[in-house]
N, C-alpha and C. Protein backbone atom coordinates (compact mmCIF):
# COMPACT_ATOMS: atom_id res chain seq x y z
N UNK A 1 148.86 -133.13 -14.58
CA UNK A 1 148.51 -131.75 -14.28
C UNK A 1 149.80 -131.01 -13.93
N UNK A 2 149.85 -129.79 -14.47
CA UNK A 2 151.11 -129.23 -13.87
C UNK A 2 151.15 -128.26 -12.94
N UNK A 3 152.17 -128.48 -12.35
CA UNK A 3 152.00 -127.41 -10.81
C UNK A 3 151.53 -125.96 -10.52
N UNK A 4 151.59 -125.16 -11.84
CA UNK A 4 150.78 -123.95 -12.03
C UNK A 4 149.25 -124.47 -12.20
N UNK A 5 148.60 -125.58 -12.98
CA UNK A 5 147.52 -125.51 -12.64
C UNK A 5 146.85 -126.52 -11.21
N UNK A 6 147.58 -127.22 -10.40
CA UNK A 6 147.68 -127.76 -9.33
C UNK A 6 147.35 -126.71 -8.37
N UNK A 7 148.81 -125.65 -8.48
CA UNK A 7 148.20 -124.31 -7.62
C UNK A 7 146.54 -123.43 -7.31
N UNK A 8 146.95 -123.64 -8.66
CA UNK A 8 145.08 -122.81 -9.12
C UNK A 8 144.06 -123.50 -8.74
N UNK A 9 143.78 -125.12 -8.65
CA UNK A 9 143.06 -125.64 -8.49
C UNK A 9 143.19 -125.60 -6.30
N UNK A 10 144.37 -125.82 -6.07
CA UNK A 10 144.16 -125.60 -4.68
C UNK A 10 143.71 -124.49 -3.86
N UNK A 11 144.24 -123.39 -4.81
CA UNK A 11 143.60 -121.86 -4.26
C UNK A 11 142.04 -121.76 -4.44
N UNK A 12 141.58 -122.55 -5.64
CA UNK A 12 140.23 -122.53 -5.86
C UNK A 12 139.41 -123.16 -4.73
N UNK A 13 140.06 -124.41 -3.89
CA UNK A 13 139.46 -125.03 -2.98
C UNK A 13 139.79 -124.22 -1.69
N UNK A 14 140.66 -123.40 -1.79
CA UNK A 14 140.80 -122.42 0.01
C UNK A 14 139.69 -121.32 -0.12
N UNK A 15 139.68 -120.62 -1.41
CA UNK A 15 138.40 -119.85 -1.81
C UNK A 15 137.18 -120.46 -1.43
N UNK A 16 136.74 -121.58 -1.63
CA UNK A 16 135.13 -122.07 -1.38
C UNK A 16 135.19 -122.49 -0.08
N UNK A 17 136.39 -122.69 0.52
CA UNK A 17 136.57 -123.13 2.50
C UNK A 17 136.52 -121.98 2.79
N UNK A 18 136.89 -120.92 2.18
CA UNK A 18 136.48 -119.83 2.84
C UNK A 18 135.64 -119.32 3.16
N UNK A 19 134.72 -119.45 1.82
CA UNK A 19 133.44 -119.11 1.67
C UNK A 19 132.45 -119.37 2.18
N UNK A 20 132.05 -121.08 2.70
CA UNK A 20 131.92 -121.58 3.69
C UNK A 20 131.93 -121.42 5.14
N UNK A 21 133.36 -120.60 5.47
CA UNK A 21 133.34 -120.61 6.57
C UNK A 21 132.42 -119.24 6.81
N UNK A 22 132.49 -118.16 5.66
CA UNK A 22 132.02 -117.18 5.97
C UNK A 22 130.65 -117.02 5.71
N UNK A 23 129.77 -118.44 5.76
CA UNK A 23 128.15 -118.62 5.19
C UNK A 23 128.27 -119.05 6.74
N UNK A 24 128.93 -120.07 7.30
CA UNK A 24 128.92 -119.98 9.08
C UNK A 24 128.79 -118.92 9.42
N UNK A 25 129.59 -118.10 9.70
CA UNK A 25 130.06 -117.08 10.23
C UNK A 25 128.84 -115.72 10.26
N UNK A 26 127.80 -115.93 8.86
CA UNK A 26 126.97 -114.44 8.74
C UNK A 26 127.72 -113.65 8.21
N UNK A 27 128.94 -113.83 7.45
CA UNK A 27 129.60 -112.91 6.74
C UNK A 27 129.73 -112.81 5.23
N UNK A 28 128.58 -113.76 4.59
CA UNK A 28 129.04 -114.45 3.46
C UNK A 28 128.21 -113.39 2.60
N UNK A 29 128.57 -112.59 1.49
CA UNK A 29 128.13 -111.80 0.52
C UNK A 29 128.41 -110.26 1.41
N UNK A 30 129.21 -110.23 2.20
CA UNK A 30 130.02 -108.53 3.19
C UNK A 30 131.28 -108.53 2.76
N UNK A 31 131.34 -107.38 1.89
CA UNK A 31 132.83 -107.20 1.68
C UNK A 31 133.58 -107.02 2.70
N UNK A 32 134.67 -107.94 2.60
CA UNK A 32 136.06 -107.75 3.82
C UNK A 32 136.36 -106.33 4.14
N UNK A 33 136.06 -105.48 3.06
CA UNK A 33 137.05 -104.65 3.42
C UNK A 33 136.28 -103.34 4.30
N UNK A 34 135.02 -103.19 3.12
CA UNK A 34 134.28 -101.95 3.16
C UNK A 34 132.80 -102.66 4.09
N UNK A 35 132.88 -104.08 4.57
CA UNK A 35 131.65 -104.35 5.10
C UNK A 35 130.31 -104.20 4.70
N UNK A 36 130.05 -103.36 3.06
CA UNK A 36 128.84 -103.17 2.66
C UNK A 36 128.68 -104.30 1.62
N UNK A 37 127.36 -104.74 1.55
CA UNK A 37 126.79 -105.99 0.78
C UNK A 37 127.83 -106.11 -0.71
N UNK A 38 128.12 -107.35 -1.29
CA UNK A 38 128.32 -107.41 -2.09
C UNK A 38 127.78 -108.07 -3.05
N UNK A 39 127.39 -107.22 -4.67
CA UNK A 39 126.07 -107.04 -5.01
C UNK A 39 126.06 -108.90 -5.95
N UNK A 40 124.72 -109.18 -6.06
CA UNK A 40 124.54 -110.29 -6.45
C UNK A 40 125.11 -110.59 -7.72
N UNK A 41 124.91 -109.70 -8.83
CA UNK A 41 125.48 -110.29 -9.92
C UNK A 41 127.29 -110.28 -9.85
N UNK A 42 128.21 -109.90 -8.44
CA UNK A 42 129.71 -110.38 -8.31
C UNK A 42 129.06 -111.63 -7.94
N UNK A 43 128.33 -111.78 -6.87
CA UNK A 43 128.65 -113.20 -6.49
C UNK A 43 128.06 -114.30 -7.50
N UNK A 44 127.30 -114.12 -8.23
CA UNK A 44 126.57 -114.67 -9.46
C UNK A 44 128.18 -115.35 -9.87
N UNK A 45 128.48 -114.40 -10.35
CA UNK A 45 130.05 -114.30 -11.28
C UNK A 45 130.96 -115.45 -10.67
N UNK A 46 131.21 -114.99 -9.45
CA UNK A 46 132.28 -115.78 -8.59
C UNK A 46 131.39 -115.76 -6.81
N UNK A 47 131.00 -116.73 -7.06
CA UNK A 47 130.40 -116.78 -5.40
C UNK A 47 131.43 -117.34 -3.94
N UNK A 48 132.56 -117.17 -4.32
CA UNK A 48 133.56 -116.89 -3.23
C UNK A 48 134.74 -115.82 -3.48
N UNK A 49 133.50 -114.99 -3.77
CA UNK A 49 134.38 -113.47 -3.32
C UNK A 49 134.33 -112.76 -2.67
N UNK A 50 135.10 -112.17 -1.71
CA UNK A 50 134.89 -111.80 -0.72
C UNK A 50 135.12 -110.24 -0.58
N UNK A 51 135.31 -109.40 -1.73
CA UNK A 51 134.54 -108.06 -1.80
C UNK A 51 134.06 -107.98 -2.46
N UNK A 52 133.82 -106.15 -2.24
CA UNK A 52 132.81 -105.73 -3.45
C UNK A 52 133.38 -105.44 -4.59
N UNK A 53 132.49 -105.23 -5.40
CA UNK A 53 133.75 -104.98 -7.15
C UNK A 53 134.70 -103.59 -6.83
N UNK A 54 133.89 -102.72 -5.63
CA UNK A 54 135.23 -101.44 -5.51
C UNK A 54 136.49 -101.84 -5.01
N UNK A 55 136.44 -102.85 -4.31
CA UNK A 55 137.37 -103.74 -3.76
C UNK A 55 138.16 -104.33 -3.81
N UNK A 56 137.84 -105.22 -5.00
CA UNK A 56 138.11 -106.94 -5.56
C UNK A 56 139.82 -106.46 -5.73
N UNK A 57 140.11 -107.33 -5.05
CA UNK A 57 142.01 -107.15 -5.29
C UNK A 57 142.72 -105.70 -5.43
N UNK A 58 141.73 -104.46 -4.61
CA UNK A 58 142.62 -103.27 -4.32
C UNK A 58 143.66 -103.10 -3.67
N UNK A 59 144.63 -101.94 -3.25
CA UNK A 59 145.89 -102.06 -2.77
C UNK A 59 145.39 -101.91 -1.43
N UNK A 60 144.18 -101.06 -1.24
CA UNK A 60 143.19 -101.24 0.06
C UNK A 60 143.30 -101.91 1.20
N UNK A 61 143.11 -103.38 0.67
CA UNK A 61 142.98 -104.81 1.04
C UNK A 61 143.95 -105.27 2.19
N UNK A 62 143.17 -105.34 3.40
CA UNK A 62 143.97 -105.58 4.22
C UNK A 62 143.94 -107.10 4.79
N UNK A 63 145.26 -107.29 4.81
CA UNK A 63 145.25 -108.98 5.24
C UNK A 63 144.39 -109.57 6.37
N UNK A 64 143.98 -108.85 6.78
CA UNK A 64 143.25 -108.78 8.52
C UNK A 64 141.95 -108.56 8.06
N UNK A 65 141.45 -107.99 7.33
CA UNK A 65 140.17 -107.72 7.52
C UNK A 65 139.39 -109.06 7.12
């Protein structure tokens, strides 16, 4: 395997620990940013995402939230 896809595969596993933590938490399908639901067919798509599609990787995006 090479280290670009090594990377990808490890980011893929901090994504679903995340996700996880945020199905603990009561936060799981709330966008980080904007806090309003995020709609089923994103999470269909990718179910450890953690905004909404207005969201998804905007310049917005705050490391904190």
């Amino acid at each position: 395997m090479e280290s670009s896809d090594l990377e990808g595969a490890e980011r893929d596993v901090e994504d679903v620990e995340r996700a996880l933590e945020r199905l603990d938490e009561g936060t799981y399908g709330t966008c980080e940013v904007c806090g309003e639901p995020i709609g089923d067919d994103v999470l269909e798509a990718s179910p450890a995402a953690r905004d909404c599609g207005r969201h998804a990787g905007g310049p917005e995006r705050s490391p904190t939230a």
